[in-house]
C-alpha atoms as a PDB file:
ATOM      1  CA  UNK A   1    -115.147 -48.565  84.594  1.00  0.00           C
ATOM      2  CA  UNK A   2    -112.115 -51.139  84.708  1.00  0.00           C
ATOM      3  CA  UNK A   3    -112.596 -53.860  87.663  1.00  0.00           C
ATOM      4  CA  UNK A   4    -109.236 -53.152  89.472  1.00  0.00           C
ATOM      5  CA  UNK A   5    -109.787 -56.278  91.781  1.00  0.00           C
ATOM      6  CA  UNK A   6    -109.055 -58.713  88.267  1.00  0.00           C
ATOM      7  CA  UNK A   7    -106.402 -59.144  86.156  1.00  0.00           C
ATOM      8  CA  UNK A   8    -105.712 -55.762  84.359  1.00  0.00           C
ATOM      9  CA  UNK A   9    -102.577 -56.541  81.815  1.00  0.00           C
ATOM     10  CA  UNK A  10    -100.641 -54.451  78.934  1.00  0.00           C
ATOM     11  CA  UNK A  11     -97.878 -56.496  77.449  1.00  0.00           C
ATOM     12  CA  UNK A  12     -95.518 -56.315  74.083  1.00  0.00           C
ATOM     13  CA  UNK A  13     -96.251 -59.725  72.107  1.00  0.00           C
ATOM     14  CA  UNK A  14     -93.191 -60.922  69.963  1.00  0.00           C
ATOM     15  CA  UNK A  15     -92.038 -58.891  67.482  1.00  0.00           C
ATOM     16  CA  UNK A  16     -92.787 -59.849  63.680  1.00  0.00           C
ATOM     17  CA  UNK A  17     -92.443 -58.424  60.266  1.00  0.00           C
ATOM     18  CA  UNK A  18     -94.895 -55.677  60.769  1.00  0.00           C
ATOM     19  CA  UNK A  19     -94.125 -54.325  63.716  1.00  0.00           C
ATOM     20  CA  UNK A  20     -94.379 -54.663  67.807  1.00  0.00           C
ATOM     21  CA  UNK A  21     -98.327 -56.113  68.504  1.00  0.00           C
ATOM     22  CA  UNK A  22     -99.778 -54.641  71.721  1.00  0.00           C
ATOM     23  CA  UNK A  23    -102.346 -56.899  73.899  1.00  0.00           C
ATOM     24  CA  UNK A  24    -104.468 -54.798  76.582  1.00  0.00           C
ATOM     25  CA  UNK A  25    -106.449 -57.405  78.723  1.00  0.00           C
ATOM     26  CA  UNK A  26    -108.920 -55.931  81.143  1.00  0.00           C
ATOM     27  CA  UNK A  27    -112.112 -56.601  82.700  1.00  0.00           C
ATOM     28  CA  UNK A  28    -114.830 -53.850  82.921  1.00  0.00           C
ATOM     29  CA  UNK A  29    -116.991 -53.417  86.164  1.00  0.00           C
ATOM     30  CA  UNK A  30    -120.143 -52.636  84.309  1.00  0.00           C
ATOM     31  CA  UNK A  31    -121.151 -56.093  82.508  1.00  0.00           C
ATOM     32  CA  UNK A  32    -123.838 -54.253  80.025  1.00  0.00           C
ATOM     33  CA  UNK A  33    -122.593 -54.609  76.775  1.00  0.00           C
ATOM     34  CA  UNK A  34    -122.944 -51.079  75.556  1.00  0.00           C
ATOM     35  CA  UNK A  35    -120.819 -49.883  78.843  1.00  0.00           C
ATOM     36  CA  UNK A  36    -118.551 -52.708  77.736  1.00  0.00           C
ATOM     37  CA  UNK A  37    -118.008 -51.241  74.154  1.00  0.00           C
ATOM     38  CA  UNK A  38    -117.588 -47.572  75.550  1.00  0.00           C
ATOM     39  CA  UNK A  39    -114.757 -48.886  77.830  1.00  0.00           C
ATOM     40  CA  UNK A  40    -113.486 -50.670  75.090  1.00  0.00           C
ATOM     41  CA  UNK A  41    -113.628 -47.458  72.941  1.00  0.00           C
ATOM     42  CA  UNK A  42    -112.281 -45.330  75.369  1.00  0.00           C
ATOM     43  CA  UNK A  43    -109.528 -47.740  76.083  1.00  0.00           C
ATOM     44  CA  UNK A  44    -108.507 -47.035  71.937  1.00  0.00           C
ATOM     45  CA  UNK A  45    -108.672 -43.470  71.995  1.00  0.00           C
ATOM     46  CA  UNK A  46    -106.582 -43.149  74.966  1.00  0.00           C
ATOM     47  CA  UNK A  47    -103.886 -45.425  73.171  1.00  0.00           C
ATOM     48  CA  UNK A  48    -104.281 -43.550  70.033  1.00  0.00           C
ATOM     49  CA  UNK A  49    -103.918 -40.006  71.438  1.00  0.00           C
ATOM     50  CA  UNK A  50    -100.743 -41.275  73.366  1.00  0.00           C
ATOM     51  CA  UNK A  51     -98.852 -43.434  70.497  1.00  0.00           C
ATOM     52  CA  UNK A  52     -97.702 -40.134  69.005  1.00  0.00           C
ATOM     53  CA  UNK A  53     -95.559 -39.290  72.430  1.00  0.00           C
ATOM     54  CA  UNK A  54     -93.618 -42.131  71.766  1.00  0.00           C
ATOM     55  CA  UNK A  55     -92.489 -41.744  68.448  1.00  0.00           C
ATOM     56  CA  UNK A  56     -94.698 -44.685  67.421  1.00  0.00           C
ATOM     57  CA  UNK A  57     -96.913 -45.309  64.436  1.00  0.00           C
ATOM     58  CA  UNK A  58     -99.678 -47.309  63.799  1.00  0.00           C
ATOM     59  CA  UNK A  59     -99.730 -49.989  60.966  1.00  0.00           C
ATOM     60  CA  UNK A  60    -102.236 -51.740  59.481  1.00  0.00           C
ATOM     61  CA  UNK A  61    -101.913 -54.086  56.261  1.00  0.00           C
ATOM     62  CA  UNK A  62    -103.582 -52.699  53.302  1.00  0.00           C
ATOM     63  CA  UNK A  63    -106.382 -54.356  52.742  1.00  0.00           C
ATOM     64  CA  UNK A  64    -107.600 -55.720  49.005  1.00  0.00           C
ATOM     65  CA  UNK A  65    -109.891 -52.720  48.557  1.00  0.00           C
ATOM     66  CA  UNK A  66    -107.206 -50.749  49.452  1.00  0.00           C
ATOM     67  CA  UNK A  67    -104.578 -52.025  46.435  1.00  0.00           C
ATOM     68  CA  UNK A  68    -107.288 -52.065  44.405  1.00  0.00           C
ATOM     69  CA  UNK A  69    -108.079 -48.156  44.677  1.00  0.00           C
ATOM     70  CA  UNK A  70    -104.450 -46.836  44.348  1.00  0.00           C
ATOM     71  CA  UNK A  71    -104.241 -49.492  41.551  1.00  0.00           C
ATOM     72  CA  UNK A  72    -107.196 -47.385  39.519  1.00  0.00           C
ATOM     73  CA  UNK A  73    -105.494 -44.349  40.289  1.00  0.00           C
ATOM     74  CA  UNK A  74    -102.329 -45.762  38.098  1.00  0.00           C
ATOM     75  CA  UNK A  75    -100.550 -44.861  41.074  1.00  0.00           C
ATOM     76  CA  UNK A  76     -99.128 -48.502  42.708  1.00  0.00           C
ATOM     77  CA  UNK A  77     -98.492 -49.347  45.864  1.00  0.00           C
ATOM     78  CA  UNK A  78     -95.312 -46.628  46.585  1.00  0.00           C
ATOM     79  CA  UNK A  79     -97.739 -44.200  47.192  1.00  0.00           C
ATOM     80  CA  UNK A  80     -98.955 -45.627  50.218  1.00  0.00           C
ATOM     81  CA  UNK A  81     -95.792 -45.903  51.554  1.00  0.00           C
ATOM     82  CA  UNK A  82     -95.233 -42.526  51.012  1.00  0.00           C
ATOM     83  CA  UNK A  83     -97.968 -41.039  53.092  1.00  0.00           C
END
């Protein structure tokens, strides 16, 4: 559970090149660390699910194993883009 008696803050960081960042800073109740990562987890899902209702997509950079895989498919990178 979220500790509604500290500081419970969603804000929009500055834009940059890839995009609008997102910070969620919360505090949980429980202070286990496996309740900790299902609030945490739970917290993603939520944001996930809903992203979609704004007309908002997630983006991540490819990674090196990611190039590396469309590049032994022949295919280059414009068919990530693409998807």
């Amino acid at each position: 559970m979220i500790n509604q008696d500290m500081t419970f803050l969603v804000r929009q960081l500055p834009p940059g090149g890839d995009g609008l960042p997102i910070e969620i800073y919360v505090f949980s109740k429980d202070k286990r660390w496996a309740a900790y990562e299902d609030i945490q987890s739970d917290i993603f899902d939520h944001t996930l699910a809903v992203i979609p209702e704004f007309d908002l997509r997630v983006y991540q950079h490819p990674s090196g194993k990611d190039v590396q895989e469309v590049a032994s498919l022949g295919q280059g990178l414009g068919a990530i883009r693409q998807r």
